[in-house]
PDB file of N, CA and C in Angstrom:
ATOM      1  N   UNK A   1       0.843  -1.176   0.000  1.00  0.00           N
ATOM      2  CA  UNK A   1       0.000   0.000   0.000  1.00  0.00           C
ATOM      3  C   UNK A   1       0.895   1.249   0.000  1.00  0.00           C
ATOM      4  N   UNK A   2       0.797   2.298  -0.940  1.00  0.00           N
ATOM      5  CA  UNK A   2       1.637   3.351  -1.159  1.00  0.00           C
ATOM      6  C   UNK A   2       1.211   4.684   0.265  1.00  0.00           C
ATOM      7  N   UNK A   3       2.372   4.832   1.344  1.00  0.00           N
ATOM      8  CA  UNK A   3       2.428   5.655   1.997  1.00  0.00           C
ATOM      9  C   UNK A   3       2.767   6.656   1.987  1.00  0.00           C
ATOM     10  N   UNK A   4       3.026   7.921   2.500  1.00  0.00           N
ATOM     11  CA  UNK A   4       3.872   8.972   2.423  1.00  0.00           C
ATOM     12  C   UNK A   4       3.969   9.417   4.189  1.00  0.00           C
ATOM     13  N   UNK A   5       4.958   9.332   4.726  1.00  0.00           N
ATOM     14  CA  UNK A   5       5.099  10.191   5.693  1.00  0.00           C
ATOM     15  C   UNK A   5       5.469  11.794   5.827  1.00  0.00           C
ATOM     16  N   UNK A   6       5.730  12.461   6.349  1.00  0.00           N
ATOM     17  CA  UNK A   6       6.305  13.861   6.374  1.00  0.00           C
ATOM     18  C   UNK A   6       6.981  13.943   8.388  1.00  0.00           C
ATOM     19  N   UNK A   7       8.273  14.208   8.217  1.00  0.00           N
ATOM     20  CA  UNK A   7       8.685  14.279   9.512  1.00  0.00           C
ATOM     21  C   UNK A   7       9.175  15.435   9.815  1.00  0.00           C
ATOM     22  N   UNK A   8       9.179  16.156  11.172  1.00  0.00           N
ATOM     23  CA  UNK A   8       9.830  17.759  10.875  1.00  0.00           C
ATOM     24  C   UNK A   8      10.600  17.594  11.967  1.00  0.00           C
ATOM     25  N   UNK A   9      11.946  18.320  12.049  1.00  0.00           N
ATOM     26  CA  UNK A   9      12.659  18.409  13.083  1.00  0.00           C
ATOM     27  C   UNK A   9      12.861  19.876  13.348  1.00  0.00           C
ATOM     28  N   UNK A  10      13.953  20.050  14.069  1.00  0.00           N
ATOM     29  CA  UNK A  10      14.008  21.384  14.349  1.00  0.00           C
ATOM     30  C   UNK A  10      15.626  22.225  13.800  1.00  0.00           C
ATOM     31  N   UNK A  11      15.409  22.998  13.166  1.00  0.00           N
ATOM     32  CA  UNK A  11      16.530  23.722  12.217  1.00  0.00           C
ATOM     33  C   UNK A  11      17.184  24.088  13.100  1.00  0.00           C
ATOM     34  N   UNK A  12      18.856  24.595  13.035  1.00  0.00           N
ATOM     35  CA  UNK A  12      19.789  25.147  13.316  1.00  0.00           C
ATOM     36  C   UNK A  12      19.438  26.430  13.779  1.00  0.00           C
ATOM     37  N   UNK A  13      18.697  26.838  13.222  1.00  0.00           N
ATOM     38  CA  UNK A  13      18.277  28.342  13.969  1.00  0.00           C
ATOM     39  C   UNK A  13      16.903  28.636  14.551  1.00  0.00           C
ATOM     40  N   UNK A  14      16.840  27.665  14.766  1.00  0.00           N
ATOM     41  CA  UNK A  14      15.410  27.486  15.145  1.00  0.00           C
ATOM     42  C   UNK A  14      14.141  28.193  15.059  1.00  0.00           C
ATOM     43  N   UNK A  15      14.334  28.601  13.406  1.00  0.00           N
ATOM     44  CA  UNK A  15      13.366  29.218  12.380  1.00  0.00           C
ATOM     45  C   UNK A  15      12.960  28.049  11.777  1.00  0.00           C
ATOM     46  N   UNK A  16      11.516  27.986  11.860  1.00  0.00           N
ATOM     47  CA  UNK A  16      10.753  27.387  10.330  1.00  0.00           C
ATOM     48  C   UNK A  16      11.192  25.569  11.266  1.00  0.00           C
ATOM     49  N   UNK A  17      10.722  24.283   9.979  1.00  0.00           N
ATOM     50  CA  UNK A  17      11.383  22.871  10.264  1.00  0.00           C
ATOM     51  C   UNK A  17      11.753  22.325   9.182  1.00  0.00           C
ATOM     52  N   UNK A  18      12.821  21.682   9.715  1.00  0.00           N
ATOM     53  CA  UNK A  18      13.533  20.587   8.063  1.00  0.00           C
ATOM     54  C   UNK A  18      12.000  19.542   7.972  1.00  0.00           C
ATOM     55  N   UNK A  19      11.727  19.713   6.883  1.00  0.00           N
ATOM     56  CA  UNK A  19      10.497  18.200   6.499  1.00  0.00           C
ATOM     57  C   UNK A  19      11.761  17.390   5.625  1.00  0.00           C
ATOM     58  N   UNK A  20      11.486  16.050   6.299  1.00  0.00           N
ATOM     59  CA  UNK A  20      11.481  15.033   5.433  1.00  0.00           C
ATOM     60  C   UNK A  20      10.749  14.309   5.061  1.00  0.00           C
ATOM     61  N   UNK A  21      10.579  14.055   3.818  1.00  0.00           N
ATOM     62  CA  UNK A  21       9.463  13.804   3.235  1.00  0.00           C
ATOM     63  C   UNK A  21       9.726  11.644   2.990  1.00  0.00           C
ATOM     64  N   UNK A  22       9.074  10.719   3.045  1.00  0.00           N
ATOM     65  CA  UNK A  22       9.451   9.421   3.484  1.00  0.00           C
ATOM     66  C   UNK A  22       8.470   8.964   2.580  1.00  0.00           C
ATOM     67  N   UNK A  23       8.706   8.058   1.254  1.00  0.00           N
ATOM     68  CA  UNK A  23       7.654   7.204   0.620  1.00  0.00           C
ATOM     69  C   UNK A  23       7.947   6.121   0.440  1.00  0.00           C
ATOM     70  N   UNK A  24       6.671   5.526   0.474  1.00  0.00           N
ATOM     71  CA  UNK A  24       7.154   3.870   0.513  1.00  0.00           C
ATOM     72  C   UNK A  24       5.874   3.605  -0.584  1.00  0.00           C
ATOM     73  N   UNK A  25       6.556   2.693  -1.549  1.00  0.00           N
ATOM     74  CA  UNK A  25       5.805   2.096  -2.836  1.00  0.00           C
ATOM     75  C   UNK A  25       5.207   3.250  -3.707  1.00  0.00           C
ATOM     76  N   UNK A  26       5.846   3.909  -4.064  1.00  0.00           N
ATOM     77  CA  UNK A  26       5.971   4.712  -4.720  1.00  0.00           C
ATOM     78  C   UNK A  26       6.565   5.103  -6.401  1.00  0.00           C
ATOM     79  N   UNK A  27       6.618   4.104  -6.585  1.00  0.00           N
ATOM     80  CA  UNK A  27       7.706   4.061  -8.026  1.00  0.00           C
ATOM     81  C   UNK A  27       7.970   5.141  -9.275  1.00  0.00           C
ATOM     82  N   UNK A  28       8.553   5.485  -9.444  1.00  0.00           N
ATOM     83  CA  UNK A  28       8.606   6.739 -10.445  1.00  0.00           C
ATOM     84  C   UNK A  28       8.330   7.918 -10.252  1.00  0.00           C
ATOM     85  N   UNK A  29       8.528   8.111  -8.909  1.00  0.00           N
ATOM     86  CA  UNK A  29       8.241   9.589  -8.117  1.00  0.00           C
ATOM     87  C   UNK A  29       9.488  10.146  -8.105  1.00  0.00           C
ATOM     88  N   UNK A  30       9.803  11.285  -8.845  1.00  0.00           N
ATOM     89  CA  UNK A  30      11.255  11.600  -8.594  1.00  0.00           C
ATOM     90  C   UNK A  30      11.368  13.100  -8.366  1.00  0.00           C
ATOM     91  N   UNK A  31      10.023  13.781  -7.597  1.00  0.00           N
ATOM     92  CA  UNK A  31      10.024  15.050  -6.946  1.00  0.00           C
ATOM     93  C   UNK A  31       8.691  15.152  -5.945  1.00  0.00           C
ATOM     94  N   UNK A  32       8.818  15.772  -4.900  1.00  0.00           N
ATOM     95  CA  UNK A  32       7.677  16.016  -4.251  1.00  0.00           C
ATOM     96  C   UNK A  32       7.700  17.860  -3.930  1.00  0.00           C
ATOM     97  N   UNK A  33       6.462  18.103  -3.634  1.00  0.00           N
ATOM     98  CA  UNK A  33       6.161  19.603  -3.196  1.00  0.00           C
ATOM     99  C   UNK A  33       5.012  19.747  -1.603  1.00  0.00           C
ATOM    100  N   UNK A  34       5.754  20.142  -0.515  1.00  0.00           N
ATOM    101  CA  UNK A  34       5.003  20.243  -0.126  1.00  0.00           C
ATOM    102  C   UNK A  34       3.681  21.388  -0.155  1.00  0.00           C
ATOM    103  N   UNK A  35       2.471  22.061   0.427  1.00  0.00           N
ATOM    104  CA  UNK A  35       1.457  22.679   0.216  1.00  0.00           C
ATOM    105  C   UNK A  35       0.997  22.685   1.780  1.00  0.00           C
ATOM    106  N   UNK A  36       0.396  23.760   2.033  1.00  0.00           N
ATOM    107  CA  UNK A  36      -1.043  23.738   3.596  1.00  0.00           C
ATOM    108  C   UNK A  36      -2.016  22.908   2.425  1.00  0.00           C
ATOM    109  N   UNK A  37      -3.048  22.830   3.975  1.00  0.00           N
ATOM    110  CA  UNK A  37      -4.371  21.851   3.379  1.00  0.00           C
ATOM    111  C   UNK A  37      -4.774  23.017   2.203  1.00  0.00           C
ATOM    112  N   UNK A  38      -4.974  23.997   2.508  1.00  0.00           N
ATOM    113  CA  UNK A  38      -6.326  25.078   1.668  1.00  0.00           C
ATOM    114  C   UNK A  38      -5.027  25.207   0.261  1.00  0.00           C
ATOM    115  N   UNK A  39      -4.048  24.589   0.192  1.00  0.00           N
ATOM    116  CA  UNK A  39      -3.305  25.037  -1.041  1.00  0.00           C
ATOM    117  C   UNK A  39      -2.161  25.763  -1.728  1.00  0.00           C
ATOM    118  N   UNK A  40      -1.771  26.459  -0.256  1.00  0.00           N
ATOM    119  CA  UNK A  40      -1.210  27.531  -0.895  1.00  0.00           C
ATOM    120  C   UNK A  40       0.705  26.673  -0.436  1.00  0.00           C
ATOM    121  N   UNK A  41       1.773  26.861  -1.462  1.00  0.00           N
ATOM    122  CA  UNK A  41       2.826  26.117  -0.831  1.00  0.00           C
ATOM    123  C   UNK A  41       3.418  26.264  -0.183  1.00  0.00           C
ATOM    124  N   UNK A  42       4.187  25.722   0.477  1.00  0.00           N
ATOM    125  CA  UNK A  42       5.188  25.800   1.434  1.00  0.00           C
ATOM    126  C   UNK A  42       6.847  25.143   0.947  1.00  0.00           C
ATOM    127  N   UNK A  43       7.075  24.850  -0.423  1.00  0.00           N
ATOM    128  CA  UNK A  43       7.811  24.493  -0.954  1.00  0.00           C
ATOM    129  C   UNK A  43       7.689  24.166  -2.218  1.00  0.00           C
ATOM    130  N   UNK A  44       8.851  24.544  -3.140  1.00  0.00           N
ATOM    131  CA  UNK A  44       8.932  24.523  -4.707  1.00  0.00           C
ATOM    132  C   UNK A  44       8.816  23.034  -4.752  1.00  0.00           C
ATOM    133  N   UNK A  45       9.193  22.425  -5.745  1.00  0.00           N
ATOM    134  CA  UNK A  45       9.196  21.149  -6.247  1.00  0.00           C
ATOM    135  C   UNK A  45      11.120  20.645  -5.341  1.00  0.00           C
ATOM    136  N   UNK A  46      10.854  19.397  -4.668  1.00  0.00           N
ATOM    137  CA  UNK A  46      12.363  18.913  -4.209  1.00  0.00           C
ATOM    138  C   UNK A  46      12.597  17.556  -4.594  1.00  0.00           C
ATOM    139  N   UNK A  47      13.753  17.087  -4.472  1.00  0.00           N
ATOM    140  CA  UNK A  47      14.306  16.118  -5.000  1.00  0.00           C
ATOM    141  C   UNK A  47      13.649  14.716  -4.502  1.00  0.00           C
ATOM    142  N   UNK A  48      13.343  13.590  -4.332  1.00  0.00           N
ATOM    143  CA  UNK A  48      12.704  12.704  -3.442  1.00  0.00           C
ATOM    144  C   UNK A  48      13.967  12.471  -2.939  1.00  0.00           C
ATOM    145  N   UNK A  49      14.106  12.406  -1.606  1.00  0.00           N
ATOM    146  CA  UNK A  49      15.587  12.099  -0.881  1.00  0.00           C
ATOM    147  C   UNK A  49      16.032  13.120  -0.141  1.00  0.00           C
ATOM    148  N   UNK A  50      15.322  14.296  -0.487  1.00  0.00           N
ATOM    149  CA  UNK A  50      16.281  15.659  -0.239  1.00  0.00           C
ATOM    150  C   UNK A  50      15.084  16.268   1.017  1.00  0.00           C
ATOM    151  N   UNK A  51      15.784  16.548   2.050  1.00  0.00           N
ATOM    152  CA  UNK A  51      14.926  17.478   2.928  1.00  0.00           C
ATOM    153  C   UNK A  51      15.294  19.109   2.542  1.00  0.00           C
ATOM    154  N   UNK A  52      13.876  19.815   3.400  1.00  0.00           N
ATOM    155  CA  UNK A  52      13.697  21.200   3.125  1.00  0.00           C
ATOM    156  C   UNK A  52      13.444  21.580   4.368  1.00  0.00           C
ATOM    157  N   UNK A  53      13.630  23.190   4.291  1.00  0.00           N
ATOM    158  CA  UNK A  53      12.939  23.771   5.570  1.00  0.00           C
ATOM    159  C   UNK A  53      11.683  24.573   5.021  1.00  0.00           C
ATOM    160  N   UNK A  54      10.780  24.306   5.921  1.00  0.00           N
ATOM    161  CA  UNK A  54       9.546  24.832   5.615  1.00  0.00           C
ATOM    162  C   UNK A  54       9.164  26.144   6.981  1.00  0.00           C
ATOM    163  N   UNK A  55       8.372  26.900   7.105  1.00  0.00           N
ATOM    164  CA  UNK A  55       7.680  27.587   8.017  1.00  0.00           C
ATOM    165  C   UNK A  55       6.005  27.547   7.956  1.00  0.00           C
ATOM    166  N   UNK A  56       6.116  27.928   9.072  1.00  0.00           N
ATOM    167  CA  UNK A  56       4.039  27.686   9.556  1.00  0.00           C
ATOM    168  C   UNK A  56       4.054  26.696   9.295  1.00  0.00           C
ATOM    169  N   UNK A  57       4.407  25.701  10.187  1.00  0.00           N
ATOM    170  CA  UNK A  57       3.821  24.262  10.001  1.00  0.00           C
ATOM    171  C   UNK A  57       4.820  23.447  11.295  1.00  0.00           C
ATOM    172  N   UNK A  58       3.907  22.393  11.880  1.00  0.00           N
ATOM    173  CA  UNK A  58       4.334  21.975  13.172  1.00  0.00           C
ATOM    174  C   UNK A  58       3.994  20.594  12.945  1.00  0.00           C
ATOM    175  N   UNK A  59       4.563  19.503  14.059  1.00  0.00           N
ATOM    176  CA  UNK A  59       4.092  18.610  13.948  1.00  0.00           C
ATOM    177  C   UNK A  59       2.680  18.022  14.519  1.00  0.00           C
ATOM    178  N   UNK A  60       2.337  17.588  13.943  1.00  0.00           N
ATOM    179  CA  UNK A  60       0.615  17.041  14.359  1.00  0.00           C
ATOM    180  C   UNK A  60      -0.351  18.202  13.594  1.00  0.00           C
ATOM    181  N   UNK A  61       0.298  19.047  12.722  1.00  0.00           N
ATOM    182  CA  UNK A  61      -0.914  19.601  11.659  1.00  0.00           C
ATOM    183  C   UNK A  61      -0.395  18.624   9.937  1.00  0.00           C
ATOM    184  N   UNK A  62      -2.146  19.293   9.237  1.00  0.00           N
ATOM    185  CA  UNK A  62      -2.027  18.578   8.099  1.00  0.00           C
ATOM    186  C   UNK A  62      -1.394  19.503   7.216  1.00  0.00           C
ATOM    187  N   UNK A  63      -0.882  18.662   5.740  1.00  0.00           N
ATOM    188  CA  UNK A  63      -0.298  18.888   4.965  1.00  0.00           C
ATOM    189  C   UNK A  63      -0.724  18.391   3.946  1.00  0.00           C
ATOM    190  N   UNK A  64      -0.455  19.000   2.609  1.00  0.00           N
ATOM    191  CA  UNK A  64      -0.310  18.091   1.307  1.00  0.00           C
ATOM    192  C   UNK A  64       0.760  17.576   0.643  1.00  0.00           C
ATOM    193  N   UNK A  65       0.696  16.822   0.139  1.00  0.00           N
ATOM    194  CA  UNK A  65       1.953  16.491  -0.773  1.00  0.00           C
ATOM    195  C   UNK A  65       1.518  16.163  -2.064  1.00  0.00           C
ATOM    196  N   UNK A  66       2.451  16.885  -3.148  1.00  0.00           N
ATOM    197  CA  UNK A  66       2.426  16.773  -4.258  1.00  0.00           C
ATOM    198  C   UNK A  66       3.388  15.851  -4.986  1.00  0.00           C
ATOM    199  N   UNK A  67       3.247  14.877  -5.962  1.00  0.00           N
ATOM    200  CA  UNK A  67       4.642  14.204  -6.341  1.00  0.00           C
ATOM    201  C   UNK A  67       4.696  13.862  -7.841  1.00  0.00           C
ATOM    202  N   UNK A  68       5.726  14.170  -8.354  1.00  0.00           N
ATOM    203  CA  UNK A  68       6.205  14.322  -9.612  1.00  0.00           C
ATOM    204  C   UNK A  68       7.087  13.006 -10.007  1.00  0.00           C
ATOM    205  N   UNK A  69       6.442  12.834 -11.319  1.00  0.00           N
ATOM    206  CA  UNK A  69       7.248  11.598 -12.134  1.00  0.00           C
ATOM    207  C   UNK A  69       8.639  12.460 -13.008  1.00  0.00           C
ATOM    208  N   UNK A  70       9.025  11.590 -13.043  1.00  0.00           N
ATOM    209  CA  UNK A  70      11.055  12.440 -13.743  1.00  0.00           C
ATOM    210  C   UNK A  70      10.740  12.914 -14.729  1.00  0.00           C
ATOM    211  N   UNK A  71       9.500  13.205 -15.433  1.00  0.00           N
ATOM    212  CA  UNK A  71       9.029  14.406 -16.841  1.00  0.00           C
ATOM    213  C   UNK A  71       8.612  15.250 -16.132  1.00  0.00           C
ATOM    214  N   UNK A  72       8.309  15.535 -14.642  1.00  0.00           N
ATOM    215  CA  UNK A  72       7.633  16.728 -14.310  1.00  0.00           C
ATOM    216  C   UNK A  72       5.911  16.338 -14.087  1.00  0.00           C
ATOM    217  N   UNK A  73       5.385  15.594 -14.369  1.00  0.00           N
ATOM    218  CA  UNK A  73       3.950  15.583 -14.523  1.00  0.00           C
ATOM    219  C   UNK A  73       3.228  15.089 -12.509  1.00  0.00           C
ATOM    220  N   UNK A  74       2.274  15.708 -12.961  1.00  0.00           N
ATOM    221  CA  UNK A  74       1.954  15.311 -11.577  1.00  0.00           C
ATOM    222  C   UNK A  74       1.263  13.790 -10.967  1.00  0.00           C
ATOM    223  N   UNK A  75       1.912  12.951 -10.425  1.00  0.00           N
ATOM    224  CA  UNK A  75       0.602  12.070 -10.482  1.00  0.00           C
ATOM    225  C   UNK A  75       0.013  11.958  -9.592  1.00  0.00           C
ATOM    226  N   UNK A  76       0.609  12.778  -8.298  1.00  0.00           N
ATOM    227  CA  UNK A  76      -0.764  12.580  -7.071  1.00  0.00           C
ATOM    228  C   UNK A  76      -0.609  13.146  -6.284  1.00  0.00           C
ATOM    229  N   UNK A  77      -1.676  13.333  -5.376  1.00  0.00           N
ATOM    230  CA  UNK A  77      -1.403  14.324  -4.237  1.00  0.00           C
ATOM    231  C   UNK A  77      -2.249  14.252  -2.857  1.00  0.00           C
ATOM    232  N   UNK A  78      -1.778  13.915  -2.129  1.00  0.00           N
ATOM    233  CA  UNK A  78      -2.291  13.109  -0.832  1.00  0.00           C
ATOM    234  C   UNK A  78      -2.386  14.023   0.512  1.00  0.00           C
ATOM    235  N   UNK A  79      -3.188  13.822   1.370  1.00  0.00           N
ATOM    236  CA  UNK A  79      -3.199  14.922   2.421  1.00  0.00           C
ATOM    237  C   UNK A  79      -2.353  13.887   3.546  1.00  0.00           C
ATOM    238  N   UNK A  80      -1.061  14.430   4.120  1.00  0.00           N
ATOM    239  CA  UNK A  80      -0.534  13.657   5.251  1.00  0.00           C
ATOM    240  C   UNK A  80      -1.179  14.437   6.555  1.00  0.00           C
ATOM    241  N   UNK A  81      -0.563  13.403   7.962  1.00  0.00           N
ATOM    242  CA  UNK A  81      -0.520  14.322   9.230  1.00  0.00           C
ATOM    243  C   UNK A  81       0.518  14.451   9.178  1.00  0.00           C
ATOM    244  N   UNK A  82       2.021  15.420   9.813  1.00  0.00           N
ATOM    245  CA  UNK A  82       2.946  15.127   9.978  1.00  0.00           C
ATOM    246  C   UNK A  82       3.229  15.197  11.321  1.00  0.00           C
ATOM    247  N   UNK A  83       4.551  14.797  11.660  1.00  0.00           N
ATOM    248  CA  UNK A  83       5.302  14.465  12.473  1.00  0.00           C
ATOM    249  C   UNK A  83       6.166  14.476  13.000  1.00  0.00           C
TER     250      UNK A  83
END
């Protein structure tokens, strides 16, 4: 069953959180974006593998995730909790 986690820790300056973004069965996903629920982003398009720092956002609120096949196209987009 295809998962996505989202995990946040706490940055060096303790502005904003690193998300790492965690998929399992996922195949041909070779970018994700995170988003808030209502849409608006919180990150460009990133590498699958690669963490980011994000702001306004904590653990135990929701999120979206967007994820990109290696042409760019979108194929899905899932609401996580994170963590």
């Amino acid at each position: 069953m295809p998962t996505i986690e989202v995990t946040l820790g706490d940055t060096a300056t303790g502005i904003g959180k690193v998300a790492t973004v965690t998929l399992y069965n996922y195949p041909g996903v070779a970018q994700y974006r995170l988003l808030r629920v209502d849409g608006t982003a919180l990150t460009g398009k990133v590498n699958v593998g690669s963490t980011v720092k994000v702001i306004f956002i904590q653990p135990g609120d929701q999120c979206k995730v967007e994820l990109y096949s290696t042409s760019g196209d979108l194929m899905e987009t899932k609401t996580v909790t994170t963590r």
